[in-house]
N, C-alpha and C. Protein backbone atom coordinates (compact mmCIF):
# COMPACT_ATOMS: atom_id res chain seq x y z
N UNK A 1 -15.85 28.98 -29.20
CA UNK A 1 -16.18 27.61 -28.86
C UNK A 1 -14.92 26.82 -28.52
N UNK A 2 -14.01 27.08 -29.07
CA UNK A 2 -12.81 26.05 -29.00
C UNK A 2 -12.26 26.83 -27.33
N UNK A 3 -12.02 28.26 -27.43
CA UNK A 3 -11.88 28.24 -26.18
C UNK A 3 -12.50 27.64 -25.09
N UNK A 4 -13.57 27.30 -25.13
CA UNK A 4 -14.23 26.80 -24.33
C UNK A 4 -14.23 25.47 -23.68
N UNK A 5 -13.48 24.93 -24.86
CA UNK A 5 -13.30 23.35 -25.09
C UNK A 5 -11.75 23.17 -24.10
N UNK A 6 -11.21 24.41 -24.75
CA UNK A 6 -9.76 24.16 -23.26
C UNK A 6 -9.99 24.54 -21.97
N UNK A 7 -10.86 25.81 -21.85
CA UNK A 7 -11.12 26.21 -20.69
C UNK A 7 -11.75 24.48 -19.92
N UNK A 8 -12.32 24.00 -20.52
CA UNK A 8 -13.02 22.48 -20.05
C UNK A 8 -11.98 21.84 -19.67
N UNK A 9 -11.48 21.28 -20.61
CA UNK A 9 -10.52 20.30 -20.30
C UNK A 9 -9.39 20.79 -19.12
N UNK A 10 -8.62 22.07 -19.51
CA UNK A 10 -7.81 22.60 -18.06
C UNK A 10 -8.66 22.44 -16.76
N UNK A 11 -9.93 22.66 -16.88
CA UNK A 11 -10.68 22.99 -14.93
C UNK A 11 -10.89 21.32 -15.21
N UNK A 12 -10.95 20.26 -16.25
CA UNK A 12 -11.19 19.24 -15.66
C UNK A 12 -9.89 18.30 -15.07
N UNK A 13 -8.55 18.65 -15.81
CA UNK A 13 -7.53 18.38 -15.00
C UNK A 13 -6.88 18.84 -13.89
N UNK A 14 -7.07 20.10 -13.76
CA UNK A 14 -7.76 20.28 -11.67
C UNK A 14 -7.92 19.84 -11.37
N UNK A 15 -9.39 19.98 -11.87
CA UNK A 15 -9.89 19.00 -10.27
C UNK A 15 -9.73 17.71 -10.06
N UNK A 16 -9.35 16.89 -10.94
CA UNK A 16 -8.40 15.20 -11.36
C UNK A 16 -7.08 14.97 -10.40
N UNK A 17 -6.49 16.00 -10.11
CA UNK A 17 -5.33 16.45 -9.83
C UNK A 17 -5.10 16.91 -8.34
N UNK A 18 -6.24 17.45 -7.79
CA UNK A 18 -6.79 17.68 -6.52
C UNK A 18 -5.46 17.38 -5.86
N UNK A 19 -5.77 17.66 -4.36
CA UNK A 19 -4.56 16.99 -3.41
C UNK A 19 -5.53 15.64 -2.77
N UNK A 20 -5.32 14.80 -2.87
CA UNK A 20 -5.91 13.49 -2.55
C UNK A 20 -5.20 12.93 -1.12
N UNK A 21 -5.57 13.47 -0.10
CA UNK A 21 -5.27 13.11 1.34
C UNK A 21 -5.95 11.88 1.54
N UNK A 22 -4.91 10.63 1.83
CA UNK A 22 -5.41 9.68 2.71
C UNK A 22 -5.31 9.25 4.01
N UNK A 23 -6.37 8.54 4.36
CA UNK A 23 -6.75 8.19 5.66
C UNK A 23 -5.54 7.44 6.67
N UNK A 24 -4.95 7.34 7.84
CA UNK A 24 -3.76 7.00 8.26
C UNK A 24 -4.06 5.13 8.03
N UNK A 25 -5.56 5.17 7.77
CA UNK A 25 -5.57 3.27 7.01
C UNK A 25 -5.22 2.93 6.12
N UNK A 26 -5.69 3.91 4.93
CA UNK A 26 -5.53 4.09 3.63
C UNK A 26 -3.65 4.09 3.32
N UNK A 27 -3.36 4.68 3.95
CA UNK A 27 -1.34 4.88 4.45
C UNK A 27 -1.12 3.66 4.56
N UNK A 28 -1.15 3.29 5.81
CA UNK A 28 -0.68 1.85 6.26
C UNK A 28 -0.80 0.78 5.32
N UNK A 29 -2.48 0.85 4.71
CA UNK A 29 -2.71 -0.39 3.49
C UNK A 29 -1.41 -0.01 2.13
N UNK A 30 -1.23 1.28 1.55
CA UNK A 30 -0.67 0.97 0.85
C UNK A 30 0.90 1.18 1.47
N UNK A 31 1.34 1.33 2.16
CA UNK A 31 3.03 0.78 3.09
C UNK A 31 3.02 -0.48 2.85
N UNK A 32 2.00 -1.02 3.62
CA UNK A 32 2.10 -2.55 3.97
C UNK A 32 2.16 -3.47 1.83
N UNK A 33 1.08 -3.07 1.59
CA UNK A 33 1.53 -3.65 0.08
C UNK A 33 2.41 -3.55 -0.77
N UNK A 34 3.46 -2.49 -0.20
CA UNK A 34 4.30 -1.76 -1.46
C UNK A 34 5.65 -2.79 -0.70
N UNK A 35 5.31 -2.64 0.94
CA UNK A 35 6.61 -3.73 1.32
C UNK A 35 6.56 -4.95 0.92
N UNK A 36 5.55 -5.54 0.72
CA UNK A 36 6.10 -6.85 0.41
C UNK A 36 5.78 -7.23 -1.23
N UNK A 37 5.17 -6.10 -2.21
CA UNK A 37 5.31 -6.50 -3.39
C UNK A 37 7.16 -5.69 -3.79
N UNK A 38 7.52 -4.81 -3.15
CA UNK A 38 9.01 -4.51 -3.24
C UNK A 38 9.19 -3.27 -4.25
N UNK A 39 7.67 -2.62 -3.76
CA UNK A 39 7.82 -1.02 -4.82
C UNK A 39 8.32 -0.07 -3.87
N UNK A 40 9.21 0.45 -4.05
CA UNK A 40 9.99 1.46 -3.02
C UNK A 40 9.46 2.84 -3.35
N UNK A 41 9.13 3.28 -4.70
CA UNK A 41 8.92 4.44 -4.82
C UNK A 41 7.43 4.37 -4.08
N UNK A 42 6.47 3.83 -4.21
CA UNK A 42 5.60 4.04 -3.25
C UNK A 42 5.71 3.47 -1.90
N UNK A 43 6.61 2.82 -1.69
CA UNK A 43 6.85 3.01 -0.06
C UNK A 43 7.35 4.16 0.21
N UNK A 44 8.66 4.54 -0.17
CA UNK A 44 9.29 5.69 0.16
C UNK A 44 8.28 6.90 0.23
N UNK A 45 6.88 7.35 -0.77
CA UNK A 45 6.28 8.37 -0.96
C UNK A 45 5.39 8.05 0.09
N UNK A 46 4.77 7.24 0.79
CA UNK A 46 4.09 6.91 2.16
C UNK A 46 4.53 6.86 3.44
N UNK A 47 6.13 7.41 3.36
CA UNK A 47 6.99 6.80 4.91
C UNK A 47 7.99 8.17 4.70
N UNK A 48 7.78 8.85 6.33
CA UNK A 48 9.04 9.05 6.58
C UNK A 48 10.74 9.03 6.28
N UNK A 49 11.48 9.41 6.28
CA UNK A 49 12.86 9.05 5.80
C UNK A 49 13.23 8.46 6.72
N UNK A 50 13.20 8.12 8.16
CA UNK A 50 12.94 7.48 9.24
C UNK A 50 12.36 5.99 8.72
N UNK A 51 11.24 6.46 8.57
CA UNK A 51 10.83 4.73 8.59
C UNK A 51 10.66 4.36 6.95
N UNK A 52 11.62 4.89 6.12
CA UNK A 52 11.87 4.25 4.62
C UNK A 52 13.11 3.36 5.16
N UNK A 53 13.85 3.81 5.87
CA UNK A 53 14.89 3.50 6.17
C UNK A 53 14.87 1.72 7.23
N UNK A 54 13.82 2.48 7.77
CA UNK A 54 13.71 1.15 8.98
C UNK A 54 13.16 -0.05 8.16
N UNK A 55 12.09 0.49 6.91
CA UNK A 55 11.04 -0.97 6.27
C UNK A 55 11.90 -1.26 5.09
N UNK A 56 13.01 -0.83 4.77
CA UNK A 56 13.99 -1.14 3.97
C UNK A 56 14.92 -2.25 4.15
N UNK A 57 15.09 -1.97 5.37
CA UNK A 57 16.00 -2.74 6.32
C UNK A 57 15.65 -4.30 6.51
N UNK A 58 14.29 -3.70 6.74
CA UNK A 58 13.30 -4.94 7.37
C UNK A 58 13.30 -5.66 5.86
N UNK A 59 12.83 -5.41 4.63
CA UNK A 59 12.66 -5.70 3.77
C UNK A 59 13.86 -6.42 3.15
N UNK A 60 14.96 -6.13 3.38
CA UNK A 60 16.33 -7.15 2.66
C UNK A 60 16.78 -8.27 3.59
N UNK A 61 15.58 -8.11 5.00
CA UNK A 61 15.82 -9.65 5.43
C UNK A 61 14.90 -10.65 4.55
N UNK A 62 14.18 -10.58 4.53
CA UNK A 62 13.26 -11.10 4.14
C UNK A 62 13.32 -11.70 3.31
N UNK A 63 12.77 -13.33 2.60
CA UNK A 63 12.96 -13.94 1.61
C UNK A 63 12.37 -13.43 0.90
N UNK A 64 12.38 -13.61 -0.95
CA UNK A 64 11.73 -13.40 -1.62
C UNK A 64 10.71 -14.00 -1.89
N UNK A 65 9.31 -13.76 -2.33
CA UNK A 65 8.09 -14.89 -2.28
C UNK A 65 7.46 -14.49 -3.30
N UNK A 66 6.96 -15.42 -4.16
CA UNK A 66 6.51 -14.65 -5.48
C UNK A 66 4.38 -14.66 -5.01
N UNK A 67 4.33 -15.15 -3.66
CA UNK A 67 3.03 -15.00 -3.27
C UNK A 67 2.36 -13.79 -3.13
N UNK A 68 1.08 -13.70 -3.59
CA UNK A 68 0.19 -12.36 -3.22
C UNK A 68 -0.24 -12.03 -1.80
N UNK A 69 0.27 -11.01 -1.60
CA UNK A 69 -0.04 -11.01 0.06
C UNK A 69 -0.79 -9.79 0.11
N UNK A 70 -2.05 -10.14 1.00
CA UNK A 70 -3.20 -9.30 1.50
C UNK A 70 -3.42 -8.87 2.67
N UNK A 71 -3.63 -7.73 2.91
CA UNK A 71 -3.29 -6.88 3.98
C UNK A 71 -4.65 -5.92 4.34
N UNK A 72 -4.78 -6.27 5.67
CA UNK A 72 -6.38 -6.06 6.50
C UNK A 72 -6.18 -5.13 7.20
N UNK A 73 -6.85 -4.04 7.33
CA UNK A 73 -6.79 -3.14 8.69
C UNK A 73 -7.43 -3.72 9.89
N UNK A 74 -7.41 -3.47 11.45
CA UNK A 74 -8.15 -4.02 11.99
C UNK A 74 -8.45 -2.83 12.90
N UNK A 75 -7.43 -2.13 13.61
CA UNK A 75 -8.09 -0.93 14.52
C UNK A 75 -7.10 0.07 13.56
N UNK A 76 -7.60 1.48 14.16
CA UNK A 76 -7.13 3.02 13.72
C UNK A 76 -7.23 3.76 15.07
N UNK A 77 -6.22 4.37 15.64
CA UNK A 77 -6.55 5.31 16.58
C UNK A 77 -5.86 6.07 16.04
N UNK A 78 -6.46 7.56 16.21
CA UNK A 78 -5.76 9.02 15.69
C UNK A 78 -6.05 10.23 17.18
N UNK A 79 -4.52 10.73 17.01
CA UNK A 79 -4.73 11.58 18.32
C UNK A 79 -4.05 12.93 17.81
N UNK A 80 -4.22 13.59 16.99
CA UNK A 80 -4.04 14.83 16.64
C UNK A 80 -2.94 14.66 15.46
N UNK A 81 -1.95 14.83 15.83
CA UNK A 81 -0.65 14.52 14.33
C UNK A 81 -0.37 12.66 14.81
N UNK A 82 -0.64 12.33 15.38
CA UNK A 82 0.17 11.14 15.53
C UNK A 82 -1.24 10.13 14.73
N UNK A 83 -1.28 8.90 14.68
CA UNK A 83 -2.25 7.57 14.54
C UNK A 83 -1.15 6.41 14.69
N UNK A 84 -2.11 5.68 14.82
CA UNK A 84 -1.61 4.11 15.09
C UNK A 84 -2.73 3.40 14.29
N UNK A 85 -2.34 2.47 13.43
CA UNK A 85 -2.94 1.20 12.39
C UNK A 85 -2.57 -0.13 13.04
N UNK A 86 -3.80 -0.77 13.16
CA UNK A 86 -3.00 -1.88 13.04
C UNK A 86 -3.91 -3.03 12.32
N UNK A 87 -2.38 -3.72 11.82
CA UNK A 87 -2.96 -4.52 10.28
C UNK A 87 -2.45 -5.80 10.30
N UNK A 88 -2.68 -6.90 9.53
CA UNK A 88 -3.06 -7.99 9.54
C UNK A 88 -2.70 -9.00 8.22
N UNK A 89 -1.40 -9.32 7.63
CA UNK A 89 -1.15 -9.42 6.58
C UNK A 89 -1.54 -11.05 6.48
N UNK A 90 -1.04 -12.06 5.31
CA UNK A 90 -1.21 -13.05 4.53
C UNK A 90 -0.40 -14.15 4.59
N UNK A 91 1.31 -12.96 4.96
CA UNK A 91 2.33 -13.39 4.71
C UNK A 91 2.70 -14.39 5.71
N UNK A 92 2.11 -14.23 6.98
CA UNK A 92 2.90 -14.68 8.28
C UNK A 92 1.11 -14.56 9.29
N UNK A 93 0.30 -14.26 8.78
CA UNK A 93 -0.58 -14.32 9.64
C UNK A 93 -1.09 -13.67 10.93
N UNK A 94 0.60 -13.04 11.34
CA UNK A 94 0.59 -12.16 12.75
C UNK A 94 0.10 -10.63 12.17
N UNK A 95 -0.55 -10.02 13.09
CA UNK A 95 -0.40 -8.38 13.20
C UNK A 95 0.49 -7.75 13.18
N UNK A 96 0.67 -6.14 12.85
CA UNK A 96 1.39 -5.28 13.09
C UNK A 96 0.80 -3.97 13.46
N UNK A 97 1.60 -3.34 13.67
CA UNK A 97 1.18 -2.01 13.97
C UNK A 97 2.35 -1.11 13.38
N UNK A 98 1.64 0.12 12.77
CA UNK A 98 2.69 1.26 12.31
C UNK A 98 2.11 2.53 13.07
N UNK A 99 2.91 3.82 12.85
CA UNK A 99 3.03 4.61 13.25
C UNK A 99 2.73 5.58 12.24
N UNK A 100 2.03 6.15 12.70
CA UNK A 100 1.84 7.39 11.04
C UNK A 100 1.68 9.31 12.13
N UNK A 101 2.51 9.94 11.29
CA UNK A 101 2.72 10.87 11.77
C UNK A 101 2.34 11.77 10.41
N UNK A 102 1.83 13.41 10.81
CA UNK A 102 1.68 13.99 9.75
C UNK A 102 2.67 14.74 9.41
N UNK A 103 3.17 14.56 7.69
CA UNK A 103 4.48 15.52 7.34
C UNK A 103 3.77 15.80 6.08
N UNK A 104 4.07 17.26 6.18
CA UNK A 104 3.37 18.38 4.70
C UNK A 104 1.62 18.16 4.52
N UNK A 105 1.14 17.98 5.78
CA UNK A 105 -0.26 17.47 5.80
C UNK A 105 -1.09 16.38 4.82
N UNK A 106 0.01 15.37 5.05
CA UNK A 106 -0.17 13.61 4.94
C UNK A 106 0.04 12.86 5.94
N UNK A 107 -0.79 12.21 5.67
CA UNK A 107 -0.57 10.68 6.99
C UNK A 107 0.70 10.01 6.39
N UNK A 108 2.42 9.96 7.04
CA UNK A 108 3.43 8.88 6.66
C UNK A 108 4.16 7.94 7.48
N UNK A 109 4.16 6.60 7.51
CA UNK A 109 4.33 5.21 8.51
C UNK A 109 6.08 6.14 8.86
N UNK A 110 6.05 6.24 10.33
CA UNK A 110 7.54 6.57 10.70
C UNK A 110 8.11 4.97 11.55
N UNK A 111 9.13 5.22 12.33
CA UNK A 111 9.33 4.10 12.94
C UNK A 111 9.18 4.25 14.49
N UNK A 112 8.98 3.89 15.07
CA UNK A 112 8.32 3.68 16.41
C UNK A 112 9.95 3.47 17.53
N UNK A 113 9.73 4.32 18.28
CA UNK A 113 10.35 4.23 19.17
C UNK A 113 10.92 2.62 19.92
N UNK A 114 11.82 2.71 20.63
CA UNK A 114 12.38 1.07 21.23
C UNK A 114 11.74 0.44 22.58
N UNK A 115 10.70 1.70 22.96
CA UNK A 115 9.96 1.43 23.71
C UNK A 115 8.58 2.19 23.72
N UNK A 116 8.50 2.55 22.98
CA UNK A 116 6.97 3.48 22.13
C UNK A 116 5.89 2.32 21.98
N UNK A 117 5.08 2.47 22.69
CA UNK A 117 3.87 1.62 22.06
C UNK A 117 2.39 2.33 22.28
N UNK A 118 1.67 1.99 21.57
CA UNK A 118 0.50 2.49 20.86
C UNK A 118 -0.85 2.01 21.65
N UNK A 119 -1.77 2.22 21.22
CA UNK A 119 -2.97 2.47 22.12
C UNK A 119 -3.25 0.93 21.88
N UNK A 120 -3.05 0.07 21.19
CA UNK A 120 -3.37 -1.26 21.21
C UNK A 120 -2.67 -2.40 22.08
């Protein structure tokens, strides 16, 4: 019986544990929240080394604001490894758009070319 009781509990932290792939929206929503609440370890684990680098950048211009900022998806296009999000924050009211590319079979926000633009 007691074996049984671990055999349980081990197959139930499996499957708890799963690989939990998100959606290139699901990406973008949590990029976009981690930039402006100023959590790096989950930015960095959602982005490219490319574009940790670029929303880092972007991020030490930026004033500090102790406001809650809410962040909307509005379109998704996906074209094989690449997608494009584009989202709609609190902070400033304007849109954005990111870039999500797949690395180790995850959706992660890279940085967009100087003349790269997206299906929107």
């Amino acid at each position: 019986m007691k074996r049984i009781g671990i055999c349980s509990l081990v197959l139930l932290f499996i499957s708890c544990s799963g690989n939990t792939n998100m959606s290139p929206s699901e990406t973008a929503k949590a990029v976009a929240e981690s930039f402006f609440s100023e959590d790096e370890s989950t930015l960095k684990k959602h982005t490219t080394s490319e574009g940790y680098a670029s929303l880092i950048t972007v991020q030490n211009m930026i004033p500090d604001s102790d406001k809650e900022v809410e962040v909307k998806i509005l379109e998704e296009s996906i074209d094989e490894e690449i997608a494009w999000v584009k989202y709609s924050t609190t902070f400033d009211g304007k849109s954005g758009i990111f870039k999500l590319v797949k690395e180790n079979n995850q959706w992660k926000v890279t940085s967009k070319g100087p003349r790269e633009k997206g299906p929107f």
